[in-house]
N, C-alpha and C. Protein backbone atom coordinates (compact mmCIF):
# COMPACT_ATOMS: atom_id res chain seq x y z
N UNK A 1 0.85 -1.20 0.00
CA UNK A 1 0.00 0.00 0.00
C UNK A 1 0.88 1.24 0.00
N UNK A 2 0.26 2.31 -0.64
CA UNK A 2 1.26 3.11 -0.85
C UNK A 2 1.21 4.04 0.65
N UNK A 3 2.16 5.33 0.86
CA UNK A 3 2.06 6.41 1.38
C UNK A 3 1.02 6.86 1.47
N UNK A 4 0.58 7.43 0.36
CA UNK A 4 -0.79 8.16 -0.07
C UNK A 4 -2.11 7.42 0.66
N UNK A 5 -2.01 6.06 0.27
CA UNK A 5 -3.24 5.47 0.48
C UNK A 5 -3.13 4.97 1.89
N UNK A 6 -2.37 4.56 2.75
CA UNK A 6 -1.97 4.53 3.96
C UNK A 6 -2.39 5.62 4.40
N UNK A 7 -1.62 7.02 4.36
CA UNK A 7 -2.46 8.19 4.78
C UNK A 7 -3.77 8.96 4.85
N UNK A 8 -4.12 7.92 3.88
CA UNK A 8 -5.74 8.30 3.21
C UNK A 8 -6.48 7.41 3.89
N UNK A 9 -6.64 5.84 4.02
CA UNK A 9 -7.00 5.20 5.56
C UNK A 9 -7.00 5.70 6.97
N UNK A 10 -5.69 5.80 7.16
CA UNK A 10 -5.35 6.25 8.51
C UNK A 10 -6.33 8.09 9.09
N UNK A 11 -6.24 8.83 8.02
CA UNK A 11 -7.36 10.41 8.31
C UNK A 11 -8.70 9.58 8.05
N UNK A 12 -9.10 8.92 7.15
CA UNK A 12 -10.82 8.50 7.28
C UNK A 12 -10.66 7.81 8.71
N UNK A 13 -9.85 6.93 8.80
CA UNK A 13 -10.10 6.63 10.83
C UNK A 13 -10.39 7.90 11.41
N UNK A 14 -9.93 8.28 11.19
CA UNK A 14 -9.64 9.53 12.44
C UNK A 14 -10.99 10.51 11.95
N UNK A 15 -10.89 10.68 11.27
CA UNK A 15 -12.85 11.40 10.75
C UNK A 15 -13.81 10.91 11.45
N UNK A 16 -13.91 9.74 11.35
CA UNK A 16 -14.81 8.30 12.05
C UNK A 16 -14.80 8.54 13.18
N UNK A 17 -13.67 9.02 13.78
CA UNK A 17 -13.91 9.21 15.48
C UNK A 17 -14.76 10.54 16.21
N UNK A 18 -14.86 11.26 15.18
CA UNK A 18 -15.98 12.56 15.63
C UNK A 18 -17.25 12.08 15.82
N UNK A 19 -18.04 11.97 17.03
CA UNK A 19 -19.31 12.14 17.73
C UNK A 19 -19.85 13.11 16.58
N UNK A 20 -21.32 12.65 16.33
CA UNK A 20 -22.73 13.25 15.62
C UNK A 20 -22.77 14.56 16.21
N UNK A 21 -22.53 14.99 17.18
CA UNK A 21 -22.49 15.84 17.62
C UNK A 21 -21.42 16.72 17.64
N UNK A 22 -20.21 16.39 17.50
CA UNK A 22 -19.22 17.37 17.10
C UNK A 22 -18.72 17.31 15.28
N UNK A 23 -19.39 16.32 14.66
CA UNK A 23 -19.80 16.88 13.42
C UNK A 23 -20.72 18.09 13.03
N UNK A 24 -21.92 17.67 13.65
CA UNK A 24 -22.56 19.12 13.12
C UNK A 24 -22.14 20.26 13.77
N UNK A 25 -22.01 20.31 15.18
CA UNK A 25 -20.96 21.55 15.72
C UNK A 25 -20.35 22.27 14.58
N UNK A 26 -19.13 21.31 14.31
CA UNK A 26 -18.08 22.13 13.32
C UNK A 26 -18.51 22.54 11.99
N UNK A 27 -19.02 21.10 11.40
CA UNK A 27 -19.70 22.05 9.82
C UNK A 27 -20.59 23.23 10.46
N UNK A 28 -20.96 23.49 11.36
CA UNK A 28 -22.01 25.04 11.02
C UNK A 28 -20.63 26.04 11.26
N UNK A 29 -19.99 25.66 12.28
CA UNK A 29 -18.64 26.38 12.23
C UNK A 29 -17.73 27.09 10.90
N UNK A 30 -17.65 25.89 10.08
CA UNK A 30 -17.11 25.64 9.15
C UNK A 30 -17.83 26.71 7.96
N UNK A 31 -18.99 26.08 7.97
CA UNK A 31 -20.28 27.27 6.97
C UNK A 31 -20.01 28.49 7.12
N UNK A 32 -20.11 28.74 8.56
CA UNK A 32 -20.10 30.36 8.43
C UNK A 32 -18.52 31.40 7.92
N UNK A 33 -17.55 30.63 8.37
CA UNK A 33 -16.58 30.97 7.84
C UNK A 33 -16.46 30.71 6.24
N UNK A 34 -17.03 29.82 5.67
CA UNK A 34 -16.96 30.25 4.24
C UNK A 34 -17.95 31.25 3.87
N UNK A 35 -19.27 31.14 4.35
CA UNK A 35 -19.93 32.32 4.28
C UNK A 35 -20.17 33.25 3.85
N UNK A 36 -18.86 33.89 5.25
CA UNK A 36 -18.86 35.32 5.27
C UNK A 36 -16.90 35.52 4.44
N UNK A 37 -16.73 34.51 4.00
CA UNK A 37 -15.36 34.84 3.18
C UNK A 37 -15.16 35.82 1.96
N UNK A 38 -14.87 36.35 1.60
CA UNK A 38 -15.14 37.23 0.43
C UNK A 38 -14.92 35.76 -0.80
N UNK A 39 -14.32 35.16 -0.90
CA UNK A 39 -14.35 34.18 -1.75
C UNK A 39 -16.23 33.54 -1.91
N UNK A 40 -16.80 33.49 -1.27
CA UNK A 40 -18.18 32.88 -1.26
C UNK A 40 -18.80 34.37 -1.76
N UNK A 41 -18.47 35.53 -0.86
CA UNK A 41 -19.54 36.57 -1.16
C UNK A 41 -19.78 36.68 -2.56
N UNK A 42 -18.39 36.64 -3.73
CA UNK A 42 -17.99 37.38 -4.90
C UNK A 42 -18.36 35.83 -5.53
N UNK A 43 -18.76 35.26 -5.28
CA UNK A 43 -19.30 34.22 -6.62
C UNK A 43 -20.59 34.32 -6.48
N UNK A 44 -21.11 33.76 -7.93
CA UNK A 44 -22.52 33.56 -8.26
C UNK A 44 -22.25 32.06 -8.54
N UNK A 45 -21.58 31.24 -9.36
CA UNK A 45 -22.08 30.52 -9.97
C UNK A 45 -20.99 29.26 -8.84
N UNK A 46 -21.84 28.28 -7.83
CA UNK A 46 -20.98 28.00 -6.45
C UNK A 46 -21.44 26.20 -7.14
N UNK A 47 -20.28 25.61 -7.35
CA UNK A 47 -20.27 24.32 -7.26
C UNK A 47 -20.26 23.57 -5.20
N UNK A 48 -20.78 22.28 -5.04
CA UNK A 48 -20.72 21.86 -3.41
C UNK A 48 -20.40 20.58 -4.00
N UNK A 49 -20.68 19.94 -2.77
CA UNK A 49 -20.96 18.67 -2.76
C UNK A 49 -21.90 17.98 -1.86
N UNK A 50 -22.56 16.86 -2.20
CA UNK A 50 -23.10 15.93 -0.83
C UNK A 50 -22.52 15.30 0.05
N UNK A 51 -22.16 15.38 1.48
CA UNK A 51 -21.50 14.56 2.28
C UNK A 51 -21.69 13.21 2.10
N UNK A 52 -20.49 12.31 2.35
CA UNK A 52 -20.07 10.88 2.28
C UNK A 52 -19.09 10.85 2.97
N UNK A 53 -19.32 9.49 3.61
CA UNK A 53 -17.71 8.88 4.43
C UNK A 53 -17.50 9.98 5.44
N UNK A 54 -18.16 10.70 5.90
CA UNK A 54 -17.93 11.65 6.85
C UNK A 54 -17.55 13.20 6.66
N UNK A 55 -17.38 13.60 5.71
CA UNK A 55 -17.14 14.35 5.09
C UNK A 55 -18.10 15.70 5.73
N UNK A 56 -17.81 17.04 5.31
CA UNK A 56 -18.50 17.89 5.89
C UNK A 56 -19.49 18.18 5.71
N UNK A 57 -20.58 18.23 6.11
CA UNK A 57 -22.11 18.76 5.97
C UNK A 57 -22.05 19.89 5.33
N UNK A 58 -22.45 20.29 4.03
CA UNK A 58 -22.33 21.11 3.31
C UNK A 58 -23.66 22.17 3.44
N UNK A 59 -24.98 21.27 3.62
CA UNK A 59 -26.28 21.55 3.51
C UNK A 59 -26.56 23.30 3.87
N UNK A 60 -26.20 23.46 4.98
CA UNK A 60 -26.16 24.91 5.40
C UNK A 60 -25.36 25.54 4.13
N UNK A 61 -24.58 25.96 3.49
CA UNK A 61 -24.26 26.46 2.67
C UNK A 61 -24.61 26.84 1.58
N UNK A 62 -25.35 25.33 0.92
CA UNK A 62 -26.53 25.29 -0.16
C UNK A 62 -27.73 25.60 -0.05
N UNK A 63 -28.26 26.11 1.77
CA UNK A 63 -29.07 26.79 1.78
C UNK A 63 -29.48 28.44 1.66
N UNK A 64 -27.67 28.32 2.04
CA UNK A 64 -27.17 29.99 1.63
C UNK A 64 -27.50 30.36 0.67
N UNK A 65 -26.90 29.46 -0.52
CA UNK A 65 -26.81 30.23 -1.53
C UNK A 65 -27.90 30.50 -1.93
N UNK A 66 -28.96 29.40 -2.10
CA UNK A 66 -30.03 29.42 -2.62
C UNK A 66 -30.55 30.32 -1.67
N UNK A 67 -30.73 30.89 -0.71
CA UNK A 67 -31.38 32.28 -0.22
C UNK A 67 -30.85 33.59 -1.09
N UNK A 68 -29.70 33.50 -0.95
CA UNK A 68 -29.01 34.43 -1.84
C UNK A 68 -29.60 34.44 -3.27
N UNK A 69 -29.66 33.55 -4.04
CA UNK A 69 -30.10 34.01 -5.26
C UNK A 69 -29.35 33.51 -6.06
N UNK A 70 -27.63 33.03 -5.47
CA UNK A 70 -26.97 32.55 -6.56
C UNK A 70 -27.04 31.07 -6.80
N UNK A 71 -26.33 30.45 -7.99
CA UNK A 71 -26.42 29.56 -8.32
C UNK A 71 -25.79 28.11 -7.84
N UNK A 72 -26.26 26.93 -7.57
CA UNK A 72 -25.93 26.31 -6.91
C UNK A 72 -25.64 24.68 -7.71
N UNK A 73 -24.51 24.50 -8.04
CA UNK A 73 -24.14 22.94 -8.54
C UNK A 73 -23.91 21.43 -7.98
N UNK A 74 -24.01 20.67 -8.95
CA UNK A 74 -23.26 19.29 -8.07
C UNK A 74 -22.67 18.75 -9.09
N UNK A 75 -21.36 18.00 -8.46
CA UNK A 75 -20.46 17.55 -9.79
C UNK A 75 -21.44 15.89 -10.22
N UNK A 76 -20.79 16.15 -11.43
CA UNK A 76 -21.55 14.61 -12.25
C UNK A 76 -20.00 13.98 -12.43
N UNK A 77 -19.89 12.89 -12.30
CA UNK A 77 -18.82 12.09 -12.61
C UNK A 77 -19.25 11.10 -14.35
N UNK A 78 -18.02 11.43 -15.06
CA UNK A 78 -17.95 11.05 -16.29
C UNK A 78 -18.14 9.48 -16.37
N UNK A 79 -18.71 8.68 -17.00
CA UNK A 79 -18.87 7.68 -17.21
C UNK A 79 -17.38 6.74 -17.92
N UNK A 80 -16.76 7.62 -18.62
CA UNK A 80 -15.79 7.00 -19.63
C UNK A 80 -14.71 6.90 -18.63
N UNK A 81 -13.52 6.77 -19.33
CA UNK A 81 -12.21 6.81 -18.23
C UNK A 81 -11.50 7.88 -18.00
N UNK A 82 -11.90 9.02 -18.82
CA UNK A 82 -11.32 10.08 -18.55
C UNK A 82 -11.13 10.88 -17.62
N UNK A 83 -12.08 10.30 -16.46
CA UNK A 83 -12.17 10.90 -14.85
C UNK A 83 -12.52 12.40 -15.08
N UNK A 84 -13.32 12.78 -15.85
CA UNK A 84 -13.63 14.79 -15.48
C UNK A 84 -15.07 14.09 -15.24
N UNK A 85 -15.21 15.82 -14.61
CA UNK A 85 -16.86 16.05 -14.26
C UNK A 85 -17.51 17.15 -14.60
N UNK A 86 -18.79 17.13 -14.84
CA UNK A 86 -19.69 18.11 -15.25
C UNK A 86 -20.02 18.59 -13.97
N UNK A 87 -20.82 19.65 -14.35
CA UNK A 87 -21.85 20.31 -13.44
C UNK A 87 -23.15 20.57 -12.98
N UNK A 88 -24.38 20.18 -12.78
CA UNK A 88 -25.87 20.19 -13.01
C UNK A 88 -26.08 20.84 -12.13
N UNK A 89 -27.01 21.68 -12.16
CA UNK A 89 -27.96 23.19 -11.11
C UNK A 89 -28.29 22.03 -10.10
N UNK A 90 -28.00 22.45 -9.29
CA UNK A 90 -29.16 21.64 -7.78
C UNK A 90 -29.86 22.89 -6.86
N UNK A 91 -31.17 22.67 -6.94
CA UNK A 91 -32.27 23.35 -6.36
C UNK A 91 -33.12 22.55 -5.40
N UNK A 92 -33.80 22.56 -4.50
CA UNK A 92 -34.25 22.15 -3.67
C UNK A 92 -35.36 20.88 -4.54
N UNK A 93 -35.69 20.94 -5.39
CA UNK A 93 -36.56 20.19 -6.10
C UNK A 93 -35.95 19.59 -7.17
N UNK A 94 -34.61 19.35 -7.75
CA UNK A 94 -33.95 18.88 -8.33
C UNK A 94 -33.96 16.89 -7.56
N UNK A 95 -34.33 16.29 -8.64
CA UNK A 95 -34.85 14.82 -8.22
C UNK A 95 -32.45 14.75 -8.25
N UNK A 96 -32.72 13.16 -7.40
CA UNK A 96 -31.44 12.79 -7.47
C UNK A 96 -31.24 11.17 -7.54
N UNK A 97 -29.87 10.70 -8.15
CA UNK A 97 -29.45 9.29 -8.54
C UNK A 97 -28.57 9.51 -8.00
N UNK A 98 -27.77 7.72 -7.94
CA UNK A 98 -26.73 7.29 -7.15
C UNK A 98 -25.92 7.49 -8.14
N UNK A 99 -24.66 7.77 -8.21
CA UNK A 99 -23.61 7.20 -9.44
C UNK A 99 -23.16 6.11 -8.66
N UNK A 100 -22.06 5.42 -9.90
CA UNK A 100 -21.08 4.30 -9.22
C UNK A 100 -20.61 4.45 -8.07
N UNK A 101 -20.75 5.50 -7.06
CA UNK A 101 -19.64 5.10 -5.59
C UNK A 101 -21.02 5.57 -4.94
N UNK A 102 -22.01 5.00 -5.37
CA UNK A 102 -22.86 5.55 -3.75
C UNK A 102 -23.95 7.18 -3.59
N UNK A 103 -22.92 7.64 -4.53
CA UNK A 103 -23.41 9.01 -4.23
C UNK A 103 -24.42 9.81 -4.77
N UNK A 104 -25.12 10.70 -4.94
CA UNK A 104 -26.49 11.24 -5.60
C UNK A 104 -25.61 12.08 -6.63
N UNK A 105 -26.26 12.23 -7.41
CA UNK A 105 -26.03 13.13 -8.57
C UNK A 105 -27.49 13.92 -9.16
N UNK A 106 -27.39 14.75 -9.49
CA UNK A 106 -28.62 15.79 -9.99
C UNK A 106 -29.48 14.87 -11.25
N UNK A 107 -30.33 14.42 -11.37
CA UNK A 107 -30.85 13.66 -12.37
C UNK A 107 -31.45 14.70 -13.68
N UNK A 108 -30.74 15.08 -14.14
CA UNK A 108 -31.21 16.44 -15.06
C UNK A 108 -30.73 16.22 -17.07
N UNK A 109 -31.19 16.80 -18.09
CA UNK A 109 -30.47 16.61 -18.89
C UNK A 109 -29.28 17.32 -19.31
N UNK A 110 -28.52 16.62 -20.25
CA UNK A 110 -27.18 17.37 -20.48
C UNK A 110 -26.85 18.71 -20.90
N UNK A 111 -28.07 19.59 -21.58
CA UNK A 111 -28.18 20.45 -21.83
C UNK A 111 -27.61 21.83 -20.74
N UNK A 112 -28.11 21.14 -19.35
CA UNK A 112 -28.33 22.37 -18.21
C UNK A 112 -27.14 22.14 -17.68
N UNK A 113 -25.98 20.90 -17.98
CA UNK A 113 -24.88 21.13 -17.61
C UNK A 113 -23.68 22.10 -18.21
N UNK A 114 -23.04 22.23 -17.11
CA UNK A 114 -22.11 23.41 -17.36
C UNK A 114 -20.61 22.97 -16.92
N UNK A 115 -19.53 23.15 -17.45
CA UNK A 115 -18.04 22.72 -17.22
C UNK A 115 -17.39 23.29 -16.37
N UNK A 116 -16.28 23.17 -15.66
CA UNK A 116 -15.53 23.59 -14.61
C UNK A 116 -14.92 24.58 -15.15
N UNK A 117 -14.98 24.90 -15.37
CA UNK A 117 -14.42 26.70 -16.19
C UNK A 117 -15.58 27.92 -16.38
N UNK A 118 -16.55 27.16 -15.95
CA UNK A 118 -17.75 28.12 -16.00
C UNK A 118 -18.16 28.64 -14.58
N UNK A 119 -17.38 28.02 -13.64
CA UNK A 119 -17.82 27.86 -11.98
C UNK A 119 -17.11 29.35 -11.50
N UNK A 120 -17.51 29.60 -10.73
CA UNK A 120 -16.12 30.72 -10.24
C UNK A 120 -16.17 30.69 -8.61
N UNK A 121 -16.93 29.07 -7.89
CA UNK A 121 -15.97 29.05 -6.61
C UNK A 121 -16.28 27.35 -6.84
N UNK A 122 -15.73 26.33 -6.17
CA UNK A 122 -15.64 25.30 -5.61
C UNK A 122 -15.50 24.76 -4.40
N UNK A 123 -16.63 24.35 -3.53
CA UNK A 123 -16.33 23.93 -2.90
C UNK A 123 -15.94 22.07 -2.54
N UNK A 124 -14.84 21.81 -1.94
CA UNK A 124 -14.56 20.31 -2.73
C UNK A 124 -14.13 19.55 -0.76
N UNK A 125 -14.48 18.09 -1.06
CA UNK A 125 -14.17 17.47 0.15
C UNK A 125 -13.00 17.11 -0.15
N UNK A 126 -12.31 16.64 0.92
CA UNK A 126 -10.82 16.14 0.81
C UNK A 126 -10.77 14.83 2.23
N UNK A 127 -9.56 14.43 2.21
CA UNK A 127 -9.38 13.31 3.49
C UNK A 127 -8.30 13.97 4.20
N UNK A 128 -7.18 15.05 3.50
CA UNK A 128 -6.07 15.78 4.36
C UNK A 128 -5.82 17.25 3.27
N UNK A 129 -4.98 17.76 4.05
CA UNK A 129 -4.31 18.58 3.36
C UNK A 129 -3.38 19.28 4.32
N UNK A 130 -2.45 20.25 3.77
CA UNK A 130 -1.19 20.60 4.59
C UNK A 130 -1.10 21.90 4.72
N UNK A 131 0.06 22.08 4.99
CA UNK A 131 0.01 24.41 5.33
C UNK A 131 0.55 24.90 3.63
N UNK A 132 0.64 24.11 2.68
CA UNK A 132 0.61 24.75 1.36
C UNK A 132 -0.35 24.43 0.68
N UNK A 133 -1.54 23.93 1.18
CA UNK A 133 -3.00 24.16 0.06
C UNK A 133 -2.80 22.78 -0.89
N UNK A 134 -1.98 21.42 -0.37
CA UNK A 134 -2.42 20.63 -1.05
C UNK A 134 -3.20 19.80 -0.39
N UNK A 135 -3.96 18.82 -1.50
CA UNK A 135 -5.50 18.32 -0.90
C UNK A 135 -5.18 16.66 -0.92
N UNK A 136 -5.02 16.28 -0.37
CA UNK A 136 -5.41 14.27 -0.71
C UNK A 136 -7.07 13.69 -0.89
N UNK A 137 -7.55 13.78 -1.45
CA UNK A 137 -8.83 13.23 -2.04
C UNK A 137 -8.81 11.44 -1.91
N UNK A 138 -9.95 11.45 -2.10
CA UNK A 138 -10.48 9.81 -1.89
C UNK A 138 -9.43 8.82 -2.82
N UNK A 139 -8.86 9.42 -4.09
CA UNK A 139 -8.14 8.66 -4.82
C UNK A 139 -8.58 8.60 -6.23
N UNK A 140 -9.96 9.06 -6.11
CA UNK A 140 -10.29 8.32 -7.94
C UNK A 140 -9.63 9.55 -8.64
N UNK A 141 -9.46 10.91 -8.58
CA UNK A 141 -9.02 11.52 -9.64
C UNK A 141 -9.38 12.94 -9.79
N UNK A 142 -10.91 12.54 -9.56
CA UNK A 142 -11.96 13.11 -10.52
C UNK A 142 -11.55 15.04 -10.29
N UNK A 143 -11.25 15.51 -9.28
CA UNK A 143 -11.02 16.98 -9.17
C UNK A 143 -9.64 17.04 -9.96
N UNK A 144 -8.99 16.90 -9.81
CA UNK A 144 -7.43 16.89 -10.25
C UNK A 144 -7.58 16.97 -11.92
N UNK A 145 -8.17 15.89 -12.68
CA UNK A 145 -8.50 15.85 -13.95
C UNK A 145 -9.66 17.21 -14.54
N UNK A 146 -10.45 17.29 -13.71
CA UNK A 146 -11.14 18.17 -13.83
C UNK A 146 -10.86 19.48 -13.59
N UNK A 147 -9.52 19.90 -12.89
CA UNK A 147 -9.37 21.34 -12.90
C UNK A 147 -7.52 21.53 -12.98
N UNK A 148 -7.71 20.08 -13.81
CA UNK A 148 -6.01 20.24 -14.10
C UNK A 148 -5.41 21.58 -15.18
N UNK A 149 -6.50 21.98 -15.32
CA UNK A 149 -6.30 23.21 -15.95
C UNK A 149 -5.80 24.86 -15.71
N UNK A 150 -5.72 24.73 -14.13
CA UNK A 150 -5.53 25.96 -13.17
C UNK A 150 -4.07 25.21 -13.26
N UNK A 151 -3.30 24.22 -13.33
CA UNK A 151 -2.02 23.94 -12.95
C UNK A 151 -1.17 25.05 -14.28
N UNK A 152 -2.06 24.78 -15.22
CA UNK A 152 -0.74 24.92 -16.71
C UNK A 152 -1.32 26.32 -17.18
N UNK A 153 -2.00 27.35 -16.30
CA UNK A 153 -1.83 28.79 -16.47
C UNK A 153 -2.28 29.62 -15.31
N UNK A 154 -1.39 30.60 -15.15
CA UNK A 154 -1.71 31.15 -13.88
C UNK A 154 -1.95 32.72 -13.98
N UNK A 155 -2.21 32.58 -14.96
CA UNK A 155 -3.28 33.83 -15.86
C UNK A 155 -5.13 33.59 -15.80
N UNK A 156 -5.27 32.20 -15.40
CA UNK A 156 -6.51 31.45 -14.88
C UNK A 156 -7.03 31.74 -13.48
N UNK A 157 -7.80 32.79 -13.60
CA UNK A 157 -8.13 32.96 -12.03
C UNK A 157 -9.52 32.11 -11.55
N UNK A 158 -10.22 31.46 -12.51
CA UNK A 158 -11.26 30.59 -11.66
C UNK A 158 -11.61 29.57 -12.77
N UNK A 159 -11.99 28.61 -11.71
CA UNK A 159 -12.90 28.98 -10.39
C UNK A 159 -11.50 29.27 -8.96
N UNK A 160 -12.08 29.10 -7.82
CA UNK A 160 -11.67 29.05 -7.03
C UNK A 160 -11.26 28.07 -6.16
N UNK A 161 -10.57 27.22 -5.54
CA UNK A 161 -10.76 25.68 -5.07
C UNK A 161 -10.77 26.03 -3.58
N UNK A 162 -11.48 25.53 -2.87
CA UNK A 162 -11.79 26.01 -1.52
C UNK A 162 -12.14 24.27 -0.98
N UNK A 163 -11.29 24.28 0.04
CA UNK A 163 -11.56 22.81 0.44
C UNK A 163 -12.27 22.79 2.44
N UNK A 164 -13.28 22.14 2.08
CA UNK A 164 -13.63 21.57 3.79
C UNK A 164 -12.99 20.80 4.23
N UNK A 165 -13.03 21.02 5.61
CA UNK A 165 -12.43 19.71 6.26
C UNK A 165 -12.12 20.26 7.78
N UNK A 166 -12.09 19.42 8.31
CA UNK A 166 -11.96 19.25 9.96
C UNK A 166 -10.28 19.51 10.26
N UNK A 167 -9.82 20.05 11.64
CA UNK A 167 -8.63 20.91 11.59
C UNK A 167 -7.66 19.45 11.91
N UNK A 168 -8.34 18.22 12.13
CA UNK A 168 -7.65 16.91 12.82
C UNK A 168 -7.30 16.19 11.01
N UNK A 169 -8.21 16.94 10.38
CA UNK A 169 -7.31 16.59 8.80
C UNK A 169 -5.85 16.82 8.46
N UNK A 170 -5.69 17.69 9.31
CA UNK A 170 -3.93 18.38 8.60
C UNK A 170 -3.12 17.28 9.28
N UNK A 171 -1.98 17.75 7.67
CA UNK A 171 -0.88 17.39 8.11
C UNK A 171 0.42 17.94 7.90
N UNK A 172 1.46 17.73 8.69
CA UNK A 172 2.75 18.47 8.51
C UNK A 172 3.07 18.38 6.75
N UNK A 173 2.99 17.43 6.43
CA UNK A 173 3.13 17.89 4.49
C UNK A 173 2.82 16.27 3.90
N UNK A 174 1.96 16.78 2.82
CA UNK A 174 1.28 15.80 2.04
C UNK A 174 2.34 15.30 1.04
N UNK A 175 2.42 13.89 0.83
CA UNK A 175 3.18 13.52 -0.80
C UNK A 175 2.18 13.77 -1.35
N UNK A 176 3.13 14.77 -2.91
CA UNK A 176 2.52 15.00 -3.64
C UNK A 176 2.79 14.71 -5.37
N UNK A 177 1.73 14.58 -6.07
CA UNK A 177 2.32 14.17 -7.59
C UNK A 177 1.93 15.45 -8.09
N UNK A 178 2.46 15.51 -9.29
CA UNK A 178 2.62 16.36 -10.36
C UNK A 178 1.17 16.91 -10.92
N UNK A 179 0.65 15.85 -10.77
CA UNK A 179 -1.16 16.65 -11.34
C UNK A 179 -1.96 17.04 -10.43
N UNK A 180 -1.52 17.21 -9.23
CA UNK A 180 -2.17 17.37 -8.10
C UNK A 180 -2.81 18.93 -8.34
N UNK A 181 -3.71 19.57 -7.77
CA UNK A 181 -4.07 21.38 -7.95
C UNK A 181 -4.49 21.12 -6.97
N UNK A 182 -3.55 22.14 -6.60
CA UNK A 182 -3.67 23.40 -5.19
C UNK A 182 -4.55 23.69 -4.90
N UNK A 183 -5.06 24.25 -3.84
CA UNK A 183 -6.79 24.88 -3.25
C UNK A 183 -5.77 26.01 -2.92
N UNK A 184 -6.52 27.06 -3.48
CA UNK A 184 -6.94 28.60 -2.63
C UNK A 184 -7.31 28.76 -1.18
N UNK A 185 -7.91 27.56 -1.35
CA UNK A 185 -8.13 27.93 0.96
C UNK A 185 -8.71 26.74 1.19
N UNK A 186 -8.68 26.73 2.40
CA UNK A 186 -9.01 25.72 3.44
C UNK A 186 -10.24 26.36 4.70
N UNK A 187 -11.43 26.08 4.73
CA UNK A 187 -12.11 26.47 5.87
C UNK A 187 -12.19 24.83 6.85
N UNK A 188 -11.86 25.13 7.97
CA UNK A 188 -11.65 24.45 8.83
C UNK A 188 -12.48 24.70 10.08
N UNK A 189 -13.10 24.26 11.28
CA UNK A 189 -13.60 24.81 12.53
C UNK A 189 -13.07 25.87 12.92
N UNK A 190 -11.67 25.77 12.71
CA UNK A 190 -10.75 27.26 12.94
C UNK A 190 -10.97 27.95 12.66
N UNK A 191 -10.70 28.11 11.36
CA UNK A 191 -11.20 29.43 10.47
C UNK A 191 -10.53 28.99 8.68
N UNK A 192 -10.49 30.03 8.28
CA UNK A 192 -10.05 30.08 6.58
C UNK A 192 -8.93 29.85 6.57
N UNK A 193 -7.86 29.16 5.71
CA UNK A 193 -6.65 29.56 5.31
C UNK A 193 -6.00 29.95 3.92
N UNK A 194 -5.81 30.83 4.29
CA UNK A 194 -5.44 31.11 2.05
C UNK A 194 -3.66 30.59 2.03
N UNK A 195 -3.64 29.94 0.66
CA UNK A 195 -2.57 29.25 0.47
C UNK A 195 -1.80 30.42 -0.79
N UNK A 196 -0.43 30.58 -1.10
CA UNK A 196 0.24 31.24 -1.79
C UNK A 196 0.47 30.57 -3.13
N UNK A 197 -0.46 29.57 -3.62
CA UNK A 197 -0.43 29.21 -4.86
C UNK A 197 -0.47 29.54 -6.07
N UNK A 198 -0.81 31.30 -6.14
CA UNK A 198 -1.25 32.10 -6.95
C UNK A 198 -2.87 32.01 -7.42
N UNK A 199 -3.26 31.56 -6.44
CA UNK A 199 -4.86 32.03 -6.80
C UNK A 199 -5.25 32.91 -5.10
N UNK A 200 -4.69 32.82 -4.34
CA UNK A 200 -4.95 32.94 -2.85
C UNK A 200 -6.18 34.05 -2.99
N UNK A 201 -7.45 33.85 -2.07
CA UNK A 201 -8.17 35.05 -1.63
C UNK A 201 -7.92 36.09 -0.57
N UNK A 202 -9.14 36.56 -1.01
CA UNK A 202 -9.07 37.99 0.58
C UNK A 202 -9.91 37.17 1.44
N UNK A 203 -9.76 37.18 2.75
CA UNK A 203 -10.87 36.60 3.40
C UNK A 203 -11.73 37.87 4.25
């Protein structure tokens, strides 16, 4: 087993050990600091996700937005092998399917989807990340392929990559590969962190 995936076991343990109750604690924690971030204020068009495997309760956020007025996504995972993902509107009445790992996806047609270059914030789950804004993800790919495009110009200011996660996620420094992309920040129970990757926000 590798590093990576050893490390990627060993933080889902440790996720697992947060009480129902100091999960939702922190995601509302967590919410409001993205919130009120200027990174959340200054987008309209806000990709999320649905919690899995413990992951952060996003729900408060997507209720934000949708009070707000702006627009609210969920990633679709590609069927082929190419590992990218689309985007579909999710609204409170938006019906939903499982994809292959479990998870809901927006049941909508292809028309109303929109590409990761059209987004201008992201919010994305992770299993770790470190004090330079890199992320360890579940493993399949799918963000990395999908916004491997912020790596090879930095004349590319969005979207934005903004990662959740609990402050017992970090670590002193992640191995990292070559296709990996950086997050702009980290909201944590703590608070925000902006990383010097060349996308960094104001908070």
């Amino acid at each position: 087993m590798s590093s990576r995936n050893t490390l990627r076991k060993n933080l889902r343990q440790q996720r697992r050990t947060l009480t129902t109750a100091q999960q939702h604690r922190y995601s509302e924690k967590i919410a409001r600091h993205i919130c009120h971030s200027h990174l959340f204020r200054s987008a309209q068009h806000i990709a999320c996700y649905l919690a899995n495997d413990g992951e952060i309760n996003l729900k408060p956020i997507i209720q934000r937005i949708w009070r707000m007025g702006k627009q609210c996504y969920l990633p679709l995972l590609s069927e082929g092998r190419d590992k990218r993902m689309w985007f579909a509107p999710y609204t409170a009445n938006t019906p939903l399917k499982l994809n292959t790992y479990g998870i809901p996806e927006p049941l909508s047609h292809p028309g109303q989807w929109i590409a990761p270059q059209q987004l201008d914030l992201v919010l994305m789950p992770l299993v770790g990340f470190d004090s330079t804004g890199n992320r360890l993800g579940m493993g399949g790919g799918y963000y990395d392929h999908s916004f491997a495009f912020l790596n090879r110009s930095f004349g590319i200011k969005k979207p934005r990559l903004l990662g959740a996660a609990y402050e017992l996620q970090r670590c002193d420094k992640l191995p990292t590969e070559a296709w990996d992309v950086p997050l702009s920040a980290i909201a944590t129970e703590r608070g925000l962190y902006a990383f010097p990757n060349g996308r960094e926000p104001t908070s």
